[in-house]
C-alpha atoms as a PDB file:
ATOM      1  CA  UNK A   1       0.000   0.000   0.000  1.00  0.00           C
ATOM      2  CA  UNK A   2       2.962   2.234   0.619  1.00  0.00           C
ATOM      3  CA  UNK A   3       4.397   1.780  -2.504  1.00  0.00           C
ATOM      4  CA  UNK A   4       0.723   3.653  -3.986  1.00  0.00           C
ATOM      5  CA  UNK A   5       1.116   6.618  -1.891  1.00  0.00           C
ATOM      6  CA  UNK A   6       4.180   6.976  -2.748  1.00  0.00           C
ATOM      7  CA  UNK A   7       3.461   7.040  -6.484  1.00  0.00           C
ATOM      8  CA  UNK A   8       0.682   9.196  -6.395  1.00  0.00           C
ATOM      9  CA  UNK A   9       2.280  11.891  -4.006  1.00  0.00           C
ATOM     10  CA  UNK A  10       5.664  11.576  -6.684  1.00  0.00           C
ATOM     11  CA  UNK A  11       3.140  11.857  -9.953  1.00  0.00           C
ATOM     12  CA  UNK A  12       1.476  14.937  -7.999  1.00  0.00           C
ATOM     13  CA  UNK A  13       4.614  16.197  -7.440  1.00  0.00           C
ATOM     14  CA  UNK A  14       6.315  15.888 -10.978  1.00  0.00           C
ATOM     15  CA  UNK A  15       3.205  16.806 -12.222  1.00  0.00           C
ATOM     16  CA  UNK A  16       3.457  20.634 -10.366  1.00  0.00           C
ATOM     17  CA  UNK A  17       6.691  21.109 -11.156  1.00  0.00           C
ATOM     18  CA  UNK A  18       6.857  20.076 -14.590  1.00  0.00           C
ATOM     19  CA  UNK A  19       3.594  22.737 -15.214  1.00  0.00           C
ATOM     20  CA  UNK A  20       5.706  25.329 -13.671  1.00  0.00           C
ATOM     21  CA  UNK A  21       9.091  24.914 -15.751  1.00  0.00           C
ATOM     22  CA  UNK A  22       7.005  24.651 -18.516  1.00  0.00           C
ATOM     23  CA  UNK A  23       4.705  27.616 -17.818  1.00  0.00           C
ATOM     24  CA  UNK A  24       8.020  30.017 -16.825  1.00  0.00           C
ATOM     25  CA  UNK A  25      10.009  28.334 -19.762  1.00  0.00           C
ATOM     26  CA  UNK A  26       6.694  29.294 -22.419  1.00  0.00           C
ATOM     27  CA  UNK A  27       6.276  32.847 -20.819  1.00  0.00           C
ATOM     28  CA  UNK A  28      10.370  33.554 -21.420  1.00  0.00           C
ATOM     29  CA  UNK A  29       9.906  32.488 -25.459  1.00  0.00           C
ATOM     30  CA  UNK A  30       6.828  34.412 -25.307  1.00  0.00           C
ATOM     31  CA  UNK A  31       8.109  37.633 -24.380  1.00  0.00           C
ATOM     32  CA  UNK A  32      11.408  36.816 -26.097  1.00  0.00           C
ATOM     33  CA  UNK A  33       9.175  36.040 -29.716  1.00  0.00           C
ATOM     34  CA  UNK A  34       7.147  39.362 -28.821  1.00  0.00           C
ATOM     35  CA  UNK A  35      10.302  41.973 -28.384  1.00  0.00           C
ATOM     36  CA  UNK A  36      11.734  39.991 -32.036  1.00  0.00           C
ATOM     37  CA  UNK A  37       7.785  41.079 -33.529  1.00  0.00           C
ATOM     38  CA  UNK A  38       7.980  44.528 -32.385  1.00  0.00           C
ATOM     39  CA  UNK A  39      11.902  45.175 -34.074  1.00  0.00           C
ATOM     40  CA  UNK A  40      10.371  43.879 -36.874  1.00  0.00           C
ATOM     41  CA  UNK A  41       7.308  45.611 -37.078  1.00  0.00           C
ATOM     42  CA  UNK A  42       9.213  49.456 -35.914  1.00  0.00           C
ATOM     43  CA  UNK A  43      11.408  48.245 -38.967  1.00  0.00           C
ATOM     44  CA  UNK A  44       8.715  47.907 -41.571  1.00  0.00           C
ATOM     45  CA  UNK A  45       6.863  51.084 -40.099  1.00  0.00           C
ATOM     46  CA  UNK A  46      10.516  52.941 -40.586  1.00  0.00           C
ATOM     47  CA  UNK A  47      10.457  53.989 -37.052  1.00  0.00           C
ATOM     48  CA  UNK A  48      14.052  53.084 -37.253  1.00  0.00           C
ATOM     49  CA  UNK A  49      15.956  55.798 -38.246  1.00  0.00           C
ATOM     50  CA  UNK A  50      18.106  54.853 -41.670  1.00  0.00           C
ATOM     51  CA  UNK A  51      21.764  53.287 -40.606  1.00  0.00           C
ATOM     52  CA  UNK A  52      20.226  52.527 -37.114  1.00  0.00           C
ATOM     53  CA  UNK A  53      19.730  49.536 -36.255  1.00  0.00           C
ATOM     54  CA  UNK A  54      18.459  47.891 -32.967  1.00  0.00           C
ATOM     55  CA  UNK A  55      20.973  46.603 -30.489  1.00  0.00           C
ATOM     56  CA  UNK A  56      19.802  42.849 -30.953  1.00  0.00           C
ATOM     57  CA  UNK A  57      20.015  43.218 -34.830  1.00  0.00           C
ATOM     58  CA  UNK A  58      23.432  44.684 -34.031  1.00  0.00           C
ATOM     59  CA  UNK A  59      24.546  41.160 -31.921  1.00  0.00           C
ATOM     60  CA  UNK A  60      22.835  38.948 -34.337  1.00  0.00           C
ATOM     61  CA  UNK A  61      24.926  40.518 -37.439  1.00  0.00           C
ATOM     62  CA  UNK A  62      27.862  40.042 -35.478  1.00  0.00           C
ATOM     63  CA  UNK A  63      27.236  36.291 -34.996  1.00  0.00           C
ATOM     64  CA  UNK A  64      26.499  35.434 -37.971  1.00  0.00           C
ATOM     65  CA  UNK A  65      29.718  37.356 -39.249  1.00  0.00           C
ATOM     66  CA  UNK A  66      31.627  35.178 -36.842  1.00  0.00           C
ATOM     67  CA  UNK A  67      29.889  32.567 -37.999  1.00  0.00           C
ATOM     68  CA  UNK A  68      30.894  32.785 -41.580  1.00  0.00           C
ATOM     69  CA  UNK A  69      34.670  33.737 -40.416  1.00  0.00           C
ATOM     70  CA  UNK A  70      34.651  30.447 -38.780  1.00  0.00           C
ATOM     71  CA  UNK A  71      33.083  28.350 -41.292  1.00  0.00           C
ATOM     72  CA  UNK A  72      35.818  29.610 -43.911  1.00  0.00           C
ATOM     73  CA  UNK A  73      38.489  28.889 -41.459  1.00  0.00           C
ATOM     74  CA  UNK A  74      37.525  25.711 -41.009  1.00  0.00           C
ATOM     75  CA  UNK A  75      36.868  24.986 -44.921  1.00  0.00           C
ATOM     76  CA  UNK A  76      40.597  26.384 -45.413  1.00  0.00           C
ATOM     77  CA  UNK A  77      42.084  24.154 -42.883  1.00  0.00           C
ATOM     78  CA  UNK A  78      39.607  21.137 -44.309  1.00  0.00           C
ATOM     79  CA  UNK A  79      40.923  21.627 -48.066  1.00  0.00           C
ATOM     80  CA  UNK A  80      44.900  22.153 -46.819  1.00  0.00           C
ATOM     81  CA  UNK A  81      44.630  18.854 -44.669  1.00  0.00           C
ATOM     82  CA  UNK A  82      43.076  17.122 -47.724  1.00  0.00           C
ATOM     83  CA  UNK A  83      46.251  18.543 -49.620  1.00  0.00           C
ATOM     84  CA  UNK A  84      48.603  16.805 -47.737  1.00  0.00           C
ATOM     85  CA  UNK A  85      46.679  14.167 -47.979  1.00  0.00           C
ATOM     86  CA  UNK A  86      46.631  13.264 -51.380  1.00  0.00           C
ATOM     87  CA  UNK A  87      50.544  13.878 -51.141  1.00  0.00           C
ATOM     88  CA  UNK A  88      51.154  11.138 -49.041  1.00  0.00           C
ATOM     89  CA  UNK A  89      49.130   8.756 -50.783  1.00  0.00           C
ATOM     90  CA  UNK A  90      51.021   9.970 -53.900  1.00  0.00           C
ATOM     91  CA  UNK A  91      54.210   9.225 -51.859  1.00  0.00           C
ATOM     92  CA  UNK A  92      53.093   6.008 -50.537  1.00  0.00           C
ATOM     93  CA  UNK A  93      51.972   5.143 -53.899  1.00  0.00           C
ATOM     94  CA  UNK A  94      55.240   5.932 -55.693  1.00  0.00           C
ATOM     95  CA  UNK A  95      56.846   3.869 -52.630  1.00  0.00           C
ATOM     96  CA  UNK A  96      54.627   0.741 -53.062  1.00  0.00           C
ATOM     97  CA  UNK A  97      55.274   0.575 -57.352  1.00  0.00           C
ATOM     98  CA  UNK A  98      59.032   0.478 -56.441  1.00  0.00           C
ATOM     99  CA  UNK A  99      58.946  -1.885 -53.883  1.00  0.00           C
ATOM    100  CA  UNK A 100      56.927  -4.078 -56.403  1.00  0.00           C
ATOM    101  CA  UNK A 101      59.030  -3.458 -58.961  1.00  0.00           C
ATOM    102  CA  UNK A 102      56.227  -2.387 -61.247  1.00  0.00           C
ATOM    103  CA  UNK A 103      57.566   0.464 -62.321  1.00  0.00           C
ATOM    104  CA  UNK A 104      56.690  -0.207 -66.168  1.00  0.00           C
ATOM    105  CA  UNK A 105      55.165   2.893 -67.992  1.00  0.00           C
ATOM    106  CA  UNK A 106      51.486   0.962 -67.985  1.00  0.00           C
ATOM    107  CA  UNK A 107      51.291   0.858 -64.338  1.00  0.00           C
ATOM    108  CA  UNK A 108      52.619   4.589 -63.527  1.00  0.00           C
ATOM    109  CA  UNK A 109      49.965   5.728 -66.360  1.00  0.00           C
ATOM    110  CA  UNK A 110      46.967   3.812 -65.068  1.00  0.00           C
ATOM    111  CA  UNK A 111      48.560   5.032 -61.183  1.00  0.00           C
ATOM    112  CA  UNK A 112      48.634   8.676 -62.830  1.00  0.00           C
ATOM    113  CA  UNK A 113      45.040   8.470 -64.285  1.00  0.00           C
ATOM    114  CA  UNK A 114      43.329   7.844 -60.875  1.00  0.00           C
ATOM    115  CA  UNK A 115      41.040  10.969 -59.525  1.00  0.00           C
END
């Protein structure tokens, strides 16, 4: 019988606190989804004064500018590590047709022809 109480008291339980993290979680997006609205709308209305933009606008920009930055950073550093790369496996392959001894012209052509 214990085991029953203590279920329902725990369900009652979760149950409050899960409606008030969820009711304090939905009125932060709410008011959060409402300020974003009313940039946009003073933006349409030109309320905003040409070259000004609001502060969040401002930090948003930014991010996304560091964003891109990054992205071609790491695309750089991507495209010079497949580089090196495809030299080594050029160097490895060179390596491997002289260890074999297949160094005939058919063999470095078809070696050569490889994407």
């Amino acid at each position: 019988m214990s085991q029953k109480d203590g279920f329902a008291s725990g369900f009652l339980l979760g149950s409050i606190v899960g409606g008030v993290v969820g009711g304090v979680l939905g009125a932060v997006l709410a008011s959060r989804r409402d300020t974003v609205e009313e940039e946009e709308r003073e933006i349409n209305n030109g309320s905003v004064t040409a070259g000004k933009v609001p502060a969040r606008r401002k930090r948003q920009m930014r991010s996304a500018a560091g964003e891109d930055l990054e992205m071609e950073t790491a695309r750089r550093s991507l495209e010079d590590k497949i580089a090196q790369l495809n030299a080594t496996i050029d160097d490895v392959r060179n390596q491997l047709s002289n260890v074999n001894g297949s160094s005939s012209p058919t063999a470095e052509r078809s070696m050569s022809q490889d994407p």
